[in-house]
Protein backbone atom coordinates (compact mmCIF):
# COMPACT_ATOMS: atom_id res chain seq x y z
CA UNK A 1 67.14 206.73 75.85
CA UNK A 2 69.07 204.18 73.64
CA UNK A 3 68.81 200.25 74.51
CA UNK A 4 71.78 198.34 75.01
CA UNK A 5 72.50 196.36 71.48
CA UNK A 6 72.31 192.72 73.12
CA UNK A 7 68.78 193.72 74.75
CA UNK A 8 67.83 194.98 71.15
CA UNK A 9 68.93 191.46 69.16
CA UNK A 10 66.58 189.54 72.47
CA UNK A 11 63.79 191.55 71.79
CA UNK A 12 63.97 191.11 68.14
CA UNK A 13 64.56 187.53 68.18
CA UNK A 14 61.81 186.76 70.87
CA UNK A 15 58.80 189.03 68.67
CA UNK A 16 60.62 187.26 66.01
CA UNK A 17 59.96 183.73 67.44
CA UNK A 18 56.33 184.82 68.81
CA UNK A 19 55.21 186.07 65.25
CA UNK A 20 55.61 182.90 64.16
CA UNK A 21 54.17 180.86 66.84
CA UNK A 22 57.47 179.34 67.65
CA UNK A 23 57.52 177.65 64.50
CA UNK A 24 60.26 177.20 62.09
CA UNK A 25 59.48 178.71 58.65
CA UNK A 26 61.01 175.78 56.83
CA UNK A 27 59.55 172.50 58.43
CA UNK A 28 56.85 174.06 60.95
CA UNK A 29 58.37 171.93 63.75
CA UNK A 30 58.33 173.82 67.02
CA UNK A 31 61.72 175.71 68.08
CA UNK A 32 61.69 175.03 71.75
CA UNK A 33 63.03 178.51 73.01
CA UNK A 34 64.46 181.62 71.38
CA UNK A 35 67.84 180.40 72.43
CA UNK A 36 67.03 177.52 69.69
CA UNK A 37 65.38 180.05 67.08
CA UNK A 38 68.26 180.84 63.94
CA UNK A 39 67.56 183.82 61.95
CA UNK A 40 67.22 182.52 58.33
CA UNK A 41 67.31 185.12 55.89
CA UNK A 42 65.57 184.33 52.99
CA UNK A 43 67.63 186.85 50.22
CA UNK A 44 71.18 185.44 51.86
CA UNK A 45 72.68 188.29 54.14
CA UNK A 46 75.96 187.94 52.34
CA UNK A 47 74.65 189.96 49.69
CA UNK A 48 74.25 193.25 51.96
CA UNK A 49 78.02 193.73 51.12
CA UNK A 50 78.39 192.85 47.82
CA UNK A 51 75.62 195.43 45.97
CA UNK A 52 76.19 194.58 42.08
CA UNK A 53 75.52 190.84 42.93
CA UNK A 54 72.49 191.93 44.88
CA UNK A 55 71.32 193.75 42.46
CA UNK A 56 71.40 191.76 39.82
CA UNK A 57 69.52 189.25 42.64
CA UNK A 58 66.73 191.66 42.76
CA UNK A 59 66.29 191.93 38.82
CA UNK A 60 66.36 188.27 38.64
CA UNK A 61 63.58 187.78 40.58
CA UNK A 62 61.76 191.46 39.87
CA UNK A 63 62.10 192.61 43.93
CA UNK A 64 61.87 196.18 44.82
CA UNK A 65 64.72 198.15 44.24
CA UNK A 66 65.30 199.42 47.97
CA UNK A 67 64.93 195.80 49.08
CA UNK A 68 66.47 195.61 52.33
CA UNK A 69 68.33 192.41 53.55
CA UNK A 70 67.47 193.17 57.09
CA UNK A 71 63.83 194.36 56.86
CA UNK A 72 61.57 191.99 58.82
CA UNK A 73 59.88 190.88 55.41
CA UNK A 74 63.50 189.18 54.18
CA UNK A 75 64.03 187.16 57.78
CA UNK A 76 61.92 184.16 59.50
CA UNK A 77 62.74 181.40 62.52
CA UNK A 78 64.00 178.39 61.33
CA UNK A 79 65.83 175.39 62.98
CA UNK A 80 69.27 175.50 62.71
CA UNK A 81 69.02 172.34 60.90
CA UNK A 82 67.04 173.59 58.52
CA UNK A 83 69.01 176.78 58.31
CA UNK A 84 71.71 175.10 57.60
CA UNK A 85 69.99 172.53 55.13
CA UNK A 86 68.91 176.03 52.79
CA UNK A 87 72.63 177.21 53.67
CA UNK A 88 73.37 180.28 50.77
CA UNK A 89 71.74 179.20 47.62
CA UNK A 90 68.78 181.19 46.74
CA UNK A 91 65.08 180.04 46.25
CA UNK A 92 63.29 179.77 43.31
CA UNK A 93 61.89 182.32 41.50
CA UNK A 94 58.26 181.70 42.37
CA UNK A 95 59.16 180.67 46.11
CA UNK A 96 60.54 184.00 46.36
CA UNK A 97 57.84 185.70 45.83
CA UNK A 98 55.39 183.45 47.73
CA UNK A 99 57.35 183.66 51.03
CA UNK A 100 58.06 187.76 50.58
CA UNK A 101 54.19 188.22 50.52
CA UNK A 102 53.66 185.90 53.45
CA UNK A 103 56.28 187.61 55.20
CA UNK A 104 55.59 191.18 54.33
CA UNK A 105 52.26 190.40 55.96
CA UNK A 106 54.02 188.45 58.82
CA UNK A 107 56.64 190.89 59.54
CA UNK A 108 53.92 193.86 60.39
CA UNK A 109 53.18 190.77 63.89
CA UNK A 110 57.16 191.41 64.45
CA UNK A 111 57.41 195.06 63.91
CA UNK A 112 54.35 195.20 66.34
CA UNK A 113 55.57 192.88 69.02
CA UNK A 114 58.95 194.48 69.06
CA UNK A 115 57.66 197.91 69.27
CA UNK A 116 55.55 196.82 72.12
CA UNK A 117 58.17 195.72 74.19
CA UNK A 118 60.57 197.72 73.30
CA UNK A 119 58.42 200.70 74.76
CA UNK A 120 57.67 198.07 77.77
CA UNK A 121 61.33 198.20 78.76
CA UNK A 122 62.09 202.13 78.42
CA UNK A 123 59.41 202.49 80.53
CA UNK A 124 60.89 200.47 82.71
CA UNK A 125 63.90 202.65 83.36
């Protein structure tokens, strides 16, 4: 049985918001709701459709080569204030690779979550 897209990008963003305790990444204020919650990227999505600049991105800063923009690992809660205050430019080098291992870590609590009700709502049709 395939889920309906929108009910898909909800679940996401709600294990997405729980994972983190409803905390944005950036400034660990509290995001009220997941109707507050943007989806910060932390390798800039713009770069899943321009590949030579993304992988020159991922020599830079010596990230796996199958790096994928969308993975949990690359994408956190933030504020949109916040989301907007980090807009496209690229972290340091050694930020980079301190948030990746928190979030590689992190995203297994969103992979979970979403599995969990993901299976909770095909059960319930």
């Amino acid at each position: 049985m395939n889920m309906d897209k929108k009910l898909k990008v909800a679940i996401h963003r709600y294990a997405l918001w729980k994972a983190y305790n409803g905390k944005c990444f950036y400034c660990g204020g509290f995001i009220q709701t997941v109707y507050d919650l943007e989806e910060e990227h932390i390798i800039p999505q713009k770069y899943k459709d321009k590949p030579t600049e993304l992988e020159k991105i991922l020599k830079e800063y010596n990230l796996w080569e199958d790096f994928d923009i969308d993975a949990y690992y690359n994408r956190v809660p933030t504020h949109s204030v916040c989301n907007k205050r980090k807009g496209f430019k690229l972290h340091r080098t050694e930020s980079i690779h301190q948030y990746l291992n928190v979030l590689t870590l992190r995203s297994v609590k969103v992979a979970t979550i979403t599995f969990i009700l993901s299976v909770m709502e095909i059960q319930e049709h």
